[in-house]
N, C-alpha and C. Protein backbone atom coordinates (compact mmCIF):
# COMPACT_ATOMS: atom_id res chain seq x y z
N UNK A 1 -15.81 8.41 28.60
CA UNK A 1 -16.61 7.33 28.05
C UNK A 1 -16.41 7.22 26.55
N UNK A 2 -16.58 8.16 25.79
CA UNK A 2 -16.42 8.24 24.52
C UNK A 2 -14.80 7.60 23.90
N UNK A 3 -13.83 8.15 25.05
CA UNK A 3 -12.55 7.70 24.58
C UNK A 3 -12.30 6.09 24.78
N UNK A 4 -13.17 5.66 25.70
CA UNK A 4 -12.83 4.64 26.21
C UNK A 4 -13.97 3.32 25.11
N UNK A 5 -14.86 4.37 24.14
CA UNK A 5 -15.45 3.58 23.31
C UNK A 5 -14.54 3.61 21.80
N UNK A 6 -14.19 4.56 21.89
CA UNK A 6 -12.92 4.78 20.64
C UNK A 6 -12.23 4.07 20.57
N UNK A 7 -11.48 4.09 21.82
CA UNK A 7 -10.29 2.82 22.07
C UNK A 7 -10.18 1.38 21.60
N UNK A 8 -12.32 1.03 22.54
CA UNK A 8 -12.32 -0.57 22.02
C UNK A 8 -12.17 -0.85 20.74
N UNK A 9 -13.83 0.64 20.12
CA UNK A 9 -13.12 0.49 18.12
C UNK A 9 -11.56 0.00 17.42
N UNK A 10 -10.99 1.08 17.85
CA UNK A 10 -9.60 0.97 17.51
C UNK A 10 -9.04 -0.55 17.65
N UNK A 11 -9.18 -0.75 19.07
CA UNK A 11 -9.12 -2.42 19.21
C UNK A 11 -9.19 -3.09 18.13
N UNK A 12 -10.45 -3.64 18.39
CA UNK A 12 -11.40 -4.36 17.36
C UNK A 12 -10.82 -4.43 16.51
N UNK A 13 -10.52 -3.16 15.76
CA UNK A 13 -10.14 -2.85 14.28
C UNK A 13 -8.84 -3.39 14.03
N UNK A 14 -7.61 -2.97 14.75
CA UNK A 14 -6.41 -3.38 15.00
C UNK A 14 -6.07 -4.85 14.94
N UNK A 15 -6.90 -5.70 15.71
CA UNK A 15 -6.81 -6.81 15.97
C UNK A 15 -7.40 -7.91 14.61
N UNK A 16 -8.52 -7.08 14.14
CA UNK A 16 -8.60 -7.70 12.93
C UNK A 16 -7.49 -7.56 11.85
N UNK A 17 -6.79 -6.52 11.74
CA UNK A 17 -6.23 -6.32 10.54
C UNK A 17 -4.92 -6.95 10.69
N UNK A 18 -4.68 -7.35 12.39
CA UNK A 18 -3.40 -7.87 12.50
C UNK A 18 -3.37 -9.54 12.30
N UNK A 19 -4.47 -9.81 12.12
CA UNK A 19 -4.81 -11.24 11.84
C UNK A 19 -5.11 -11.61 10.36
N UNK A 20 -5.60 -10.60 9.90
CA UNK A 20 -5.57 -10.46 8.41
C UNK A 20 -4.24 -10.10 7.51
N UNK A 21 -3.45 -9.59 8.11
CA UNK A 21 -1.71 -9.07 8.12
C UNK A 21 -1.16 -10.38 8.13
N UNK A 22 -1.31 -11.22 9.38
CA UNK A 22 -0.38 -12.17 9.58
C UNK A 22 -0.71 -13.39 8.16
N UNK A 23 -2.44 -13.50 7.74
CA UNK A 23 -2.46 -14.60 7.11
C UNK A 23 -1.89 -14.00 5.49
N UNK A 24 -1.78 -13.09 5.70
CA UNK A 24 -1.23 -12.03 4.30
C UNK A 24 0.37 -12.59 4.02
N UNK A 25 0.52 -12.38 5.50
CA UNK A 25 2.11 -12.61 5.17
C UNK A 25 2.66 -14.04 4.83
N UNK A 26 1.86 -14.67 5.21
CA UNK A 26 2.13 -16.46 5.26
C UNK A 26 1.96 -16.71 3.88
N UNK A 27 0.44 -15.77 3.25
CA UNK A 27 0.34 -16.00 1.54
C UNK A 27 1.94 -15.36 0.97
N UNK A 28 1.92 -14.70 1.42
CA UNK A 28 3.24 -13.92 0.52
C UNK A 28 4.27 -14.85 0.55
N UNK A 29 4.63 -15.62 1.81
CA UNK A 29 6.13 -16.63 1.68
C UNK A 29 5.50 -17.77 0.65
N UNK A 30 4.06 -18.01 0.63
CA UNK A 30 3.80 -18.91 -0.18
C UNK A 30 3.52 -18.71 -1.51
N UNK A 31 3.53 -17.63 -1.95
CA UNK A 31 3.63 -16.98 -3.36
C UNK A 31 5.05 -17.15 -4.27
N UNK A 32 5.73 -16.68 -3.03
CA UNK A 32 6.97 -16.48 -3.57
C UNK A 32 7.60 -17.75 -3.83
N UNK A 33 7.46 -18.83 -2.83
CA UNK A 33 8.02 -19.75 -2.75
C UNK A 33 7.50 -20.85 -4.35
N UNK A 34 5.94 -20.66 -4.57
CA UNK A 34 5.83 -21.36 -5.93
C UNK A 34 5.81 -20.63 -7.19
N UNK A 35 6.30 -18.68 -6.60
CA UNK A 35 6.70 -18.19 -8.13
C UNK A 35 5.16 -18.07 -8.81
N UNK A 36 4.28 -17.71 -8.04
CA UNK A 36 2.79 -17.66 -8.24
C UNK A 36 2.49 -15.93 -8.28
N UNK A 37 2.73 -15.77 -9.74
CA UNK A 37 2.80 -14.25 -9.82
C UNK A 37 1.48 -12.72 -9.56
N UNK A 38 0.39 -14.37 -10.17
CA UNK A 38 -0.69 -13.56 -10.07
C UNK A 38 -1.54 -13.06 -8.21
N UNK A 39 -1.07 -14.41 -7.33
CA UNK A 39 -1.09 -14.09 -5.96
C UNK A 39 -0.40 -13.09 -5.83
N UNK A 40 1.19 -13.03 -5.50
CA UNK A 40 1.91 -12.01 -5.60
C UNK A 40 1.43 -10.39 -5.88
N UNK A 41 0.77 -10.51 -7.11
CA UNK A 41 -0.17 -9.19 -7.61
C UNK A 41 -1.24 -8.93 -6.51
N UNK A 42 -2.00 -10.08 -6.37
CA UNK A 42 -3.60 -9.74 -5.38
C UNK A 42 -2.67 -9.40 -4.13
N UNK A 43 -1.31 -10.18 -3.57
CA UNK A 43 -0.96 -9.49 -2.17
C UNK A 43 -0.51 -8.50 -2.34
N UNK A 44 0.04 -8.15 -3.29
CA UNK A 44 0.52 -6.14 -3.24
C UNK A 44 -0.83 -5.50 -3.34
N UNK A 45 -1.73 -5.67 -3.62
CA UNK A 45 -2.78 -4.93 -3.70
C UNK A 45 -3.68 -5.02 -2.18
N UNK A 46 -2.83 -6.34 -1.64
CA UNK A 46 -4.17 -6.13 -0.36
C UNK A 46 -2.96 -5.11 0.72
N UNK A 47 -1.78 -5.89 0.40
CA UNK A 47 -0.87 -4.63 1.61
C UNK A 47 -1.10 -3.28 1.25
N UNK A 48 -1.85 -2.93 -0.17
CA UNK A 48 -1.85 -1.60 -0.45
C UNK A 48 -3.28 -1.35 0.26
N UNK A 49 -4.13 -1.83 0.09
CA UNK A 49 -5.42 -2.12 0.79
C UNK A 49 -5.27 -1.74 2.33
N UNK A 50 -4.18 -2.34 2.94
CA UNK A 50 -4.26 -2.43 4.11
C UNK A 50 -3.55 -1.21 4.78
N UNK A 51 -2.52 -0.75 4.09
CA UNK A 51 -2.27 0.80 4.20
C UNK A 51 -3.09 1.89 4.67
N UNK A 52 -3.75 1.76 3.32
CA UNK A 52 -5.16 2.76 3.56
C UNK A 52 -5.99 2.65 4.67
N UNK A 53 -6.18 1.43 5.21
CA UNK A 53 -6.95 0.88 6.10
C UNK A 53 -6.23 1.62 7.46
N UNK A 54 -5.00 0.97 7.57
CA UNK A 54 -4.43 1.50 8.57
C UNK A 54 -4.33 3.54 8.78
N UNK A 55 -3.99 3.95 7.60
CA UNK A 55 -4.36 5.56 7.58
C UNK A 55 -5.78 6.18 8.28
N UNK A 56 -6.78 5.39 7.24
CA UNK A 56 -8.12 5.85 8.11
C UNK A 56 -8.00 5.45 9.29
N UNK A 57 -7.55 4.29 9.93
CA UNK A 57 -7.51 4.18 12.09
C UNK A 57 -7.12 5.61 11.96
N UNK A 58 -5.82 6.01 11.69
CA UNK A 58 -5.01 7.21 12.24
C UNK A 58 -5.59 7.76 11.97
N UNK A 59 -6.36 8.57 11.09
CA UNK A 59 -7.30 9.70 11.23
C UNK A 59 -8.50 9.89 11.57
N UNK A 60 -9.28 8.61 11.82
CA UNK A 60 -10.38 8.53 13.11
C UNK A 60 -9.66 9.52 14.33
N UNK A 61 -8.83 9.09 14.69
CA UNK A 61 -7.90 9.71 16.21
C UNK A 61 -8.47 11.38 15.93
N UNK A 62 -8.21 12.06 14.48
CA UNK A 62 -8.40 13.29 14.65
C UNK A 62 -9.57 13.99 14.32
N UNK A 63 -11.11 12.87 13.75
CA UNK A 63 -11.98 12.84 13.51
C UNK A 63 -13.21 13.68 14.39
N UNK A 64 -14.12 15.05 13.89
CA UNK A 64 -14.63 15.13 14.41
C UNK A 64 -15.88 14.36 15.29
N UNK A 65 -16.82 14.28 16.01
CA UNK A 65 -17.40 13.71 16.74
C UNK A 65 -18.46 13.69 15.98
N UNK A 66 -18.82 14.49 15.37
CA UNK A 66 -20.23 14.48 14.25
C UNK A 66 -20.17 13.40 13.37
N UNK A 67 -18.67 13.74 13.18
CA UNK A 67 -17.80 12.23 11.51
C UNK A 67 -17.77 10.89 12.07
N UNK A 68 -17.46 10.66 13.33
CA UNK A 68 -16.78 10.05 13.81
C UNK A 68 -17.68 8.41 13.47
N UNK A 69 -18.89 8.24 13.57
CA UNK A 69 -19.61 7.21 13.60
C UNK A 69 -19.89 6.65 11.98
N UNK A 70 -19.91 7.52 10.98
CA UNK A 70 -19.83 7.59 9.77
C UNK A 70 -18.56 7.39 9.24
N UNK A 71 -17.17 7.41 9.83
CA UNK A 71 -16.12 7.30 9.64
C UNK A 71 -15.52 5.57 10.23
N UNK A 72 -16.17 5.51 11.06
CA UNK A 72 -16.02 4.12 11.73
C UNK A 72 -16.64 2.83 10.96
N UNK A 73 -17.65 3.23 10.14
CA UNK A 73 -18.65 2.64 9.30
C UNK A 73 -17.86 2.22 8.06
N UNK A 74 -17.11 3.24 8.07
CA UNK A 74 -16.50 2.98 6.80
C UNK A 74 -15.32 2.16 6.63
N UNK A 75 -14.64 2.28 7.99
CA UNK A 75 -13.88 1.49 8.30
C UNK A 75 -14.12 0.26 8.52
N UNK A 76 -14.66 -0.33 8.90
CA UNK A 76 -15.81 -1.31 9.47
C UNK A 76 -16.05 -2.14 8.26
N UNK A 77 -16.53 -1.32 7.28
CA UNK A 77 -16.74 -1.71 5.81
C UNK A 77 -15.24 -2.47 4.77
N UNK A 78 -14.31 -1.18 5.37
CA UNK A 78 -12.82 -1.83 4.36
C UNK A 78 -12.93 -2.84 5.14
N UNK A 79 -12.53 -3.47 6.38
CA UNK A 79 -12.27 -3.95 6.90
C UNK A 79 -12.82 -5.18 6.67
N UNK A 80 -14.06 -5.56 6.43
CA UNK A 80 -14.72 -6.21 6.52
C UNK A 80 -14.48 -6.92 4.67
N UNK A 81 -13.71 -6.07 4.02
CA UNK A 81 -13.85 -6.03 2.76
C UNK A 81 -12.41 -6.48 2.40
N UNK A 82 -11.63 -6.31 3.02
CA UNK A 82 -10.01 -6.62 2.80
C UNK A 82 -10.16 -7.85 3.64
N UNK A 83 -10.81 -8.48 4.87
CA UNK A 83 -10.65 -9.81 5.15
C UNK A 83 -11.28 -10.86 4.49
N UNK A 84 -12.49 -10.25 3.93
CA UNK A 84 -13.08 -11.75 2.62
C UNK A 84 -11.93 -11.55 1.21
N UNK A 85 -11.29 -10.71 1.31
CA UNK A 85 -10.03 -10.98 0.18
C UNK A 85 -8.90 -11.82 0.49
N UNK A 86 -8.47 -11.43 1.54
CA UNK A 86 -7.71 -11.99 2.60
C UNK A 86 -8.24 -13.39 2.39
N UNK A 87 -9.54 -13.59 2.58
CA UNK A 87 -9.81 -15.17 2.33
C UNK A 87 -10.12 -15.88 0.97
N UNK A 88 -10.60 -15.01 0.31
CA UNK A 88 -10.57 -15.31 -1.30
C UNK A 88 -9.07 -15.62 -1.79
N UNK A 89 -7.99 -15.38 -1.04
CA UNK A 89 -6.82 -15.74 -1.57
C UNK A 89 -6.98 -16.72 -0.65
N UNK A 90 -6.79 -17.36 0.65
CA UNK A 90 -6.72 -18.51 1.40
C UNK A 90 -7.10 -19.53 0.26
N UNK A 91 -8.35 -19.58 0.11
CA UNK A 91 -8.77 -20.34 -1.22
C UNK A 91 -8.45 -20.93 -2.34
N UNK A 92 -7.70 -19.71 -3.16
CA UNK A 92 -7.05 -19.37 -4.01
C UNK A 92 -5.69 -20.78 -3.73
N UNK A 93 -4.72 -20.52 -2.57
CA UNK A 93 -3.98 -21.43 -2.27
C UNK A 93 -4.10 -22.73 -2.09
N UNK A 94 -5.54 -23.16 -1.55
CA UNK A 94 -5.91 -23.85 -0.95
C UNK A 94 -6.56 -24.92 -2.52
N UNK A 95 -6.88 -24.44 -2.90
CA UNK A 95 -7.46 -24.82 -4.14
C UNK A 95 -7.12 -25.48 -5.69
């Protein structure tokens, strides 16, 4: 049961960041393409963002069970924190 609640986490988590990844990447061809240096800057900082993000999933996996809900929280938190950036640049383009 527990693994099978881990899993969905992981899900969840995955699926957000891969949607937040993809609109990352679309900013990046569109950075480059108008030579927009200071985007360019905020997207190296969110792929660096998103690194980290992705590290903590992988070490949830080896997370004790005590950590584990406090560790998810936190994740939960980047996550939640790298996709309103993710959209603060949408904006940014859009604008």
């Amino acid at each position: 049961m527990a693994t099978t609640k881990a899993q969905s986490h992981e899900d969840a988590i995955g699926a957000q960041m891969r949607d937040a990844k993809a609109k990352l990447e679309q900013f990046k061809a569109k950075a480059k393409d108008k030579g927009a240096r200071a985007q360019a800057a905020a997207i190296t900082g969110l792929n660096t963002a998103k690194q980290y993000i992705d590290q903590k999933v992988q070490d949830l996996k080896t997370t004790s069970e005590q950590n584990r809900s406090r560790a998810k929280a936190e994740i939960a938190a980047d996550v939640a924190t790298f996709k309103a950036s993710v959209d603060k640049l949408t904006g940014s383009f859009k604008g």
